[in-house]
PDB file of N, CA and C in Angstrom:
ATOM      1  N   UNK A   1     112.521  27.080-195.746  1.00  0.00           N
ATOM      2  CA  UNK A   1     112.552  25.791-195.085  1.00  0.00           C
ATOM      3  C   UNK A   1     113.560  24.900-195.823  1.00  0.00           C
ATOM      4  N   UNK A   2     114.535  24.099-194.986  1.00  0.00           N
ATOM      5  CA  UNK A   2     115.390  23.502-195.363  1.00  0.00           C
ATOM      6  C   UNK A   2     114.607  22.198-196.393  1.00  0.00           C
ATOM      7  N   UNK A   3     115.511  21.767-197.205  1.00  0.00           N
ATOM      8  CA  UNK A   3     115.236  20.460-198.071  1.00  0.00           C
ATOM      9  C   UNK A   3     116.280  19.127-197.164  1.00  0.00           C
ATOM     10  N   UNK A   4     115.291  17.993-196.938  1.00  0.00           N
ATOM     11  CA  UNK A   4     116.198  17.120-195.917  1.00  0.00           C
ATOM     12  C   UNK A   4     115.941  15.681-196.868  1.00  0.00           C
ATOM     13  N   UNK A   5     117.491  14.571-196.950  1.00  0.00           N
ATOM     14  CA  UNK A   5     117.347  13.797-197.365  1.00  0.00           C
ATOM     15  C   UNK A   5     116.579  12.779-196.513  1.00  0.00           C
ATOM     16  N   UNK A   6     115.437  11.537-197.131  1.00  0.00           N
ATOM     17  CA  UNK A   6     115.200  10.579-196.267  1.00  0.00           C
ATOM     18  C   UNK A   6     115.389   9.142-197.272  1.00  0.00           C
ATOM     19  N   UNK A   7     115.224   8.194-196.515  1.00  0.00           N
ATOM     20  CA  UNK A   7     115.301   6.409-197.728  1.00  0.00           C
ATOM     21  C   UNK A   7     114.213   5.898-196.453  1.00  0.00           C
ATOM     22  N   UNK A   8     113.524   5.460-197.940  1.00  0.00           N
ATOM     23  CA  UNK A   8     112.184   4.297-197.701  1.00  0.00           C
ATOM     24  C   UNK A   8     113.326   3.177-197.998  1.00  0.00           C
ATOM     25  N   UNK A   9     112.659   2.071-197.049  1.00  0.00           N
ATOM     26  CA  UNK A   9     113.545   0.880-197.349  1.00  0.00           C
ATOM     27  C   UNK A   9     112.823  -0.086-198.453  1.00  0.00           C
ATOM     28  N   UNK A  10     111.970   0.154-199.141  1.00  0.00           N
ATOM     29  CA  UNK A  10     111.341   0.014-200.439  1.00  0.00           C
ATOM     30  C   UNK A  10     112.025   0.638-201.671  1.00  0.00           C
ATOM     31  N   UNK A  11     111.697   1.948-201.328  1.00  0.00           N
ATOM     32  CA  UNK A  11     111.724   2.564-202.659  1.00  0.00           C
ATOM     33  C   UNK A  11     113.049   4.048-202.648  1.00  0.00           C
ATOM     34  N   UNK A  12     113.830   3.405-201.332  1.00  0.00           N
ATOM     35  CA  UNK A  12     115.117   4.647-201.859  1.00  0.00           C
ATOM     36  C   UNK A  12     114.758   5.814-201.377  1.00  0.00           C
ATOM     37  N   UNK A  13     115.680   6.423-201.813  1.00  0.00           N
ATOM     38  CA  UNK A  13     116.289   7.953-201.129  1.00  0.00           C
ATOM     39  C   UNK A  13     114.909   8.974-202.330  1.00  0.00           C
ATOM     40  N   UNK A  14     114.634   9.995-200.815  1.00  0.00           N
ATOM     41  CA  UNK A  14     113.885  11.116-201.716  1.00  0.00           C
ATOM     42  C   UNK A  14     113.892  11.931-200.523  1.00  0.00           C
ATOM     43  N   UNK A  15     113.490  13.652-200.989  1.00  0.00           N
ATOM     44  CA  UNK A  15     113.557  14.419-200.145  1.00  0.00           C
ATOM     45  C   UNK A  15     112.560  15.388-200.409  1.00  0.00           C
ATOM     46  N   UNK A  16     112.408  15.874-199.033  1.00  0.00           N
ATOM     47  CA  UNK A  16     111.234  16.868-198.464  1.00  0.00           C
ATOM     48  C   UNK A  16     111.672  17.941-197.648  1.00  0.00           C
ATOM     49  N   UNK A  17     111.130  18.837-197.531  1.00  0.00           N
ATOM     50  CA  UNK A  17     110.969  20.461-197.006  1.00  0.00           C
ATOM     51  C   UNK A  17     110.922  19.458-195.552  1.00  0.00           C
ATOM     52  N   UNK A  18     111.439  20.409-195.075  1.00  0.00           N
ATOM     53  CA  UNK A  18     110.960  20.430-193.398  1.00  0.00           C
ATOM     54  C   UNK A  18     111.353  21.401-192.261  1.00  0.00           C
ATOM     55  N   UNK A  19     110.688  21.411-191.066  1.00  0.00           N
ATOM     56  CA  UNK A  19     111.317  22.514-190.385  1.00  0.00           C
ATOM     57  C   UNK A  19     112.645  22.015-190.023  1.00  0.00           C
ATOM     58  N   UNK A  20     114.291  22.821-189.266  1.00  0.00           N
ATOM     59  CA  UNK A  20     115.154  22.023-189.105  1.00  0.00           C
ATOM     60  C   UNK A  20     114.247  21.322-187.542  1.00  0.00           C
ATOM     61  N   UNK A  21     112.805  22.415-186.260  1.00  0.00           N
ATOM     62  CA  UNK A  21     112.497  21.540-186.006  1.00  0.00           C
ATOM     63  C   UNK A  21     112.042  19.578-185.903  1.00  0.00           C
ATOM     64  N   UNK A  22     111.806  19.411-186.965  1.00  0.00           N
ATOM     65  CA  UNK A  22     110.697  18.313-187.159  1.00  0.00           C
ATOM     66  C   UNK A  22     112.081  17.917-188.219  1.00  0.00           C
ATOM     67  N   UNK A  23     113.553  18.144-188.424  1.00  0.00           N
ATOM     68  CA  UNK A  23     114.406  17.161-189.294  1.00  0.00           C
ATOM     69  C   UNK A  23     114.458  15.878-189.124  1.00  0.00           C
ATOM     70  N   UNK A  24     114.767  15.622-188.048  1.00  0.00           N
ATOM     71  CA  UNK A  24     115.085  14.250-187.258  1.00  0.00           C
ATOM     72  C   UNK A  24     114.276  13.406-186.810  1.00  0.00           C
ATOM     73  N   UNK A  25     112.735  13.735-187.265  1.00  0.00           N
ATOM     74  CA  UNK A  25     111.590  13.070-187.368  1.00  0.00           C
ATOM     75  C   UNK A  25     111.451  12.253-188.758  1.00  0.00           C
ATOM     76  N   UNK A  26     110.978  10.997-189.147  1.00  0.00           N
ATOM     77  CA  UNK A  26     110.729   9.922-189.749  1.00  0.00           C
ATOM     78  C   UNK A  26     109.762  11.156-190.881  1.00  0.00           C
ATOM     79  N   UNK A  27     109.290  10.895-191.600  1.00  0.00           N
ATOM     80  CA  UNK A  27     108.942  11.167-193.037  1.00  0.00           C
ATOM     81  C   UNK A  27     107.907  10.391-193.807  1.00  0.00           C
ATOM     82  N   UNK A  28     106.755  10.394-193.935  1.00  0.00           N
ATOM     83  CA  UNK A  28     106.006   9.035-194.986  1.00  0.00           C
ATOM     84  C   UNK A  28     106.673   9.157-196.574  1.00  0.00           C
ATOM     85  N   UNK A  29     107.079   8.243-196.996  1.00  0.00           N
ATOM     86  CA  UNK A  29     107.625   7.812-198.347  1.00  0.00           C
ATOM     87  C   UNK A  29     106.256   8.306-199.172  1.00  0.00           C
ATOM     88  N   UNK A  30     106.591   9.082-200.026  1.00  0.00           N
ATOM     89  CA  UNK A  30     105.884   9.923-201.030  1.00  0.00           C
ATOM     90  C   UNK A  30     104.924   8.804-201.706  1.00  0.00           C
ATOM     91  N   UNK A  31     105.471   7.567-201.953  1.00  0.00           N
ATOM     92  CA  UNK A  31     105.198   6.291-203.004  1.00  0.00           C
ATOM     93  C   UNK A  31     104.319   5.244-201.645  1.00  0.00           C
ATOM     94  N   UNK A  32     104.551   4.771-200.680  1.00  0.00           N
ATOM     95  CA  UNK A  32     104.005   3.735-200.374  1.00  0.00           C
ATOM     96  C   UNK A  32     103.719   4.193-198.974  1.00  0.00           C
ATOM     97  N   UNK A  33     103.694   5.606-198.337  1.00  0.00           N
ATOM     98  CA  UNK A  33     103.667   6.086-197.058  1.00  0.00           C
ATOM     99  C   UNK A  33     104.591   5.400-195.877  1.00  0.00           C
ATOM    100  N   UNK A  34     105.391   4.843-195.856  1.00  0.00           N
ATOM    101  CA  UNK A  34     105.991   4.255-194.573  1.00  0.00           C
ATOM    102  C   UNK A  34     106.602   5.090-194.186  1.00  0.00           C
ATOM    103  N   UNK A  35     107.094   4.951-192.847  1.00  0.00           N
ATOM    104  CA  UNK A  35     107.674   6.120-192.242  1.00  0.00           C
ATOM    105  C   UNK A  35     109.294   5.923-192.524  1.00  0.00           C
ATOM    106  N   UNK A  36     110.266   6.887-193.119  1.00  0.00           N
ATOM    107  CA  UNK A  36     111.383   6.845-193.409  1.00  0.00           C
ATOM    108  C   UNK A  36     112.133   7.765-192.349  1.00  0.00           C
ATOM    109  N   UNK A  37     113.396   7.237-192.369  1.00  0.00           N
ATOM    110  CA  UNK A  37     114.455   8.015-191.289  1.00  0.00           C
ATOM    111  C   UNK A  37     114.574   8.878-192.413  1.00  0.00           C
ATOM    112  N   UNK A  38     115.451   9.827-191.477  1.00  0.00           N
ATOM    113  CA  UNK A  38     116.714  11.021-192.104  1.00  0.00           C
ATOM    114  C   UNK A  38     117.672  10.205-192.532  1.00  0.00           C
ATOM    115  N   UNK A  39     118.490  10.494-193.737  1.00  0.00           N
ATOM    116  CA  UNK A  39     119.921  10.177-194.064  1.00  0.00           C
ATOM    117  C   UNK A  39     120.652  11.386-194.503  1.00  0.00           C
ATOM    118  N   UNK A  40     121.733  11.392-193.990  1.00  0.00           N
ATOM    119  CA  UNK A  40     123.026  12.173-194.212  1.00  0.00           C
ATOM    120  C   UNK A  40     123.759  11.297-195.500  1.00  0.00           C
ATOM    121  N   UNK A  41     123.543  12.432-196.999  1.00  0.00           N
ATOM    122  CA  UNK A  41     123.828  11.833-198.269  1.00  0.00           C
ATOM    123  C   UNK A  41     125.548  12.645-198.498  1.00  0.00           C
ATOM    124  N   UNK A  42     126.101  11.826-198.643  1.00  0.00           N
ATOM    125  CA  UNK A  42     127.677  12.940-198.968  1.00  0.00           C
ATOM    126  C   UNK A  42     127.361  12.907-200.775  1.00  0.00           C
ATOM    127  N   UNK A  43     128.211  13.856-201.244  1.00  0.00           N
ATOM    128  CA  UNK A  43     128.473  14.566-202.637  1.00  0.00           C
ATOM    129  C   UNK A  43     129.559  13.462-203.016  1.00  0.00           C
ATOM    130  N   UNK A  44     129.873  12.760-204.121  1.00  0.00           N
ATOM    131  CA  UNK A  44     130.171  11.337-204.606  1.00  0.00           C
ATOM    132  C   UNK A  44     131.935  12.635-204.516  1.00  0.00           C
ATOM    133  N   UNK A  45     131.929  13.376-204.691  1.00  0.00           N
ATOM    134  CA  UNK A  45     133.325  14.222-204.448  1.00  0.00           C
ATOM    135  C   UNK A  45     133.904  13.912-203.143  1.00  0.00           C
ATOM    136  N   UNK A  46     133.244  13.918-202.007  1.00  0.00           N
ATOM    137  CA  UNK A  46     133.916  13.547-200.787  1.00  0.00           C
ATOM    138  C   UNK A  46     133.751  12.052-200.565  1.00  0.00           C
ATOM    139  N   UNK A  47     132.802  11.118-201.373  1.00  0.00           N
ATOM    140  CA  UNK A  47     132.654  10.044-200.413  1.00  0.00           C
ATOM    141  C   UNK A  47     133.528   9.409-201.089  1.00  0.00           C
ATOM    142  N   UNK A  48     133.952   9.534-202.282  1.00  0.00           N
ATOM    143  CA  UNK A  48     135.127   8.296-203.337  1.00  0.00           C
ATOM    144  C   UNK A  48     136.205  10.043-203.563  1.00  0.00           C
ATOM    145  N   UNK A  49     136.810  10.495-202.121  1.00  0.00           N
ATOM    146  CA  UNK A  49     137.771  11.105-202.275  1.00  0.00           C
ATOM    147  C   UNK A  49     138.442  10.627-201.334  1.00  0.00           C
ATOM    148  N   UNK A  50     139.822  10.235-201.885  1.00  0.00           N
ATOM    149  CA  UNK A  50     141.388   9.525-201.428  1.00  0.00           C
ATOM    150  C   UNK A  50     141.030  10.051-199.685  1.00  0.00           C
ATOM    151  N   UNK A  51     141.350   8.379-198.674  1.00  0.00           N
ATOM    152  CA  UNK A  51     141.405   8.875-197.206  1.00  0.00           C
ATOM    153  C   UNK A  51     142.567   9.825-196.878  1.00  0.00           C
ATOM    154  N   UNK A  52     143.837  10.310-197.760  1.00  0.00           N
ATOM    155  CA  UNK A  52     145.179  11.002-197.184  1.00  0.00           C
ATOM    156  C   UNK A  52     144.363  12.145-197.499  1.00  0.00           C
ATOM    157  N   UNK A  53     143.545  12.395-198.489  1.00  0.00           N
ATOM    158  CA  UNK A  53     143.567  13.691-199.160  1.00  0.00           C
ATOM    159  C   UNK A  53     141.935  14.783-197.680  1.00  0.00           C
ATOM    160  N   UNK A  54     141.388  13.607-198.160  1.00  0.00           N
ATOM    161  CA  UNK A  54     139.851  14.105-196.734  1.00  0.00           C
ATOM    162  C   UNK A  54     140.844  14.198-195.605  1.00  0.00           C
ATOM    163  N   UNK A  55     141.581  13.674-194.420  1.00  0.00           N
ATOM    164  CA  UNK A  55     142.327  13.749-194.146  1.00  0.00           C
ATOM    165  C   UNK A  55     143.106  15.349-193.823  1.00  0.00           C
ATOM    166  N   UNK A  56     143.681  15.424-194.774  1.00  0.00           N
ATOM    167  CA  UNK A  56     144.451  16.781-195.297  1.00  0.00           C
ATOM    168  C   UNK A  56     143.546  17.541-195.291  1.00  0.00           C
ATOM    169  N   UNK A  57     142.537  17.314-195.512  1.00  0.00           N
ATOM    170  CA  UNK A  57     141.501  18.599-196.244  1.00  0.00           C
ATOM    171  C   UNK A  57     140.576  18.938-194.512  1.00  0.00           C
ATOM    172  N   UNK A  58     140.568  18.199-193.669  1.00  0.00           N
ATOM    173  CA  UNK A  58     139.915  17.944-192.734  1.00  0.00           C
ATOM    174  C   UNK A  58     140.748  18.771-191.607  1.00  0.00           C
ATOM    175  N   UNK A  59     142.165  18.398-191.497  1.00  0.00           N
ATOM    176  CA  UNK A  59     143.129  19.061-190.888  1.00  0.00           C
ATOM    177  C   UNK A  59     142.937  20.423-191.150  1.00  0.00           C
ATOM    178  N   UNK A  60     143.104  21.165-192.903  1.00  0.00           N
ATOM    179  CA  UNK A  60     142.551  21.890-192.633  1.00  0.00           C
ATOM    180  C   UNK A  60     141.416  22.793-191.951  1.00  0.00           C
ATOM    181  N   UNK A  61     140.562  22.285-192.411  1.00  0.00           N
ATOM    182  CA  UNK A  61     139.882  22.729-191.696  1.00  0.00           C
ATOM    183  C   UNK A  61     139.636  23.415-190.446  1.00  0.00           C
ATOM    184  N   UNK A  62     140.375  22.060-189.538  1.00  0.00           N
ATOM    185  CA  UNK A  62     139.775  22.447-188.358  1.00  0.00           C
ATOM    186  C   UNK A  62     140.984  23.722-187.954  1.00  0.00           C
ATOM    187  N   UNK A  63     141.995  23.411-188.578  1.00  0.00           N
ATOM    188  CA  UNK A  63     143.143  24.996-188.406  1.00  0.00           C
ATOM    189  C   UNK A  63     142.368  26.375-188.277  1.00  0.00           C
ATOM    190  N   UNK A  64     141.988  26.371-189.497  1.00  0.00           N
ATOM    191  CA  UNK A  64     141.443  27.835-190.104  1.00  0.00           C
ATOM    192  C   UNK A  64     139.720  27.715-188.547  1.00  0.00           C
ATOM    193  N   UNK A  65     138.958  26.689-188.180  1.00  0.00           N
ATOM    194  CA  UNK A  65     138.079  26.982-187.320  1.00  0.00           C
ATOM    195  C   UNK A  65     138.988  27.341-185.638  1.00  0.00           C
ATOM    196  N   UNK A  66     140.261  26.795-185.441  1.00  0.00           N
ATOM    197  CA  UNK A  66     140.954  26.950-184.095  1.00  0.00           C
ATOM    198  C   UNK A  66     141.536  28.326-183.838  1.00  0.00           C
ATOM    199  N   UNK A  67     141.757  29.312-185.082  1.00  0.00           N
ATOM    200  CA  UNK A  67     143.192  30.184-185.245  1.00  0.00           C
ATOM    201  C   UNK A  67     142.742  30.941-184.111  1.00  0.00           C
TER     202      UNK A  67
END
């Protein structure tokens, strides 16, 4: 079973098992139970990486998925 990020708007980002069914379903916050969304967390490598370079790297990409 996949590991999925969620954020309580209290107490921040934490994550839980889930089916990829039931991903996109809300979550109770481990700490105060409220129901938390899903968040999509990027790796601090892509999110404070240069826009020419993601870009470039993106182009790739989609090359090598079109050939």
């Amino acid at each position: 079973m996949p590991v999925y990020d969620y954020k309580c708007r209290e107490h921040g980002l934490f994550n839980t098992l889930a089916t990829m069914e039931d991903s996109a379903k809300p979550v109770a916050c481990p700490t105060c139970q409220a129901l938390s969304p899903r968040v999509i967390v990027l790796p601090p490598e892509i999110a404070n990486m240069d826009p020419a370079k993601r870009a470039a790297q993106a182009r790739k990409v989609d090359a090598v998925l079109h050939r």
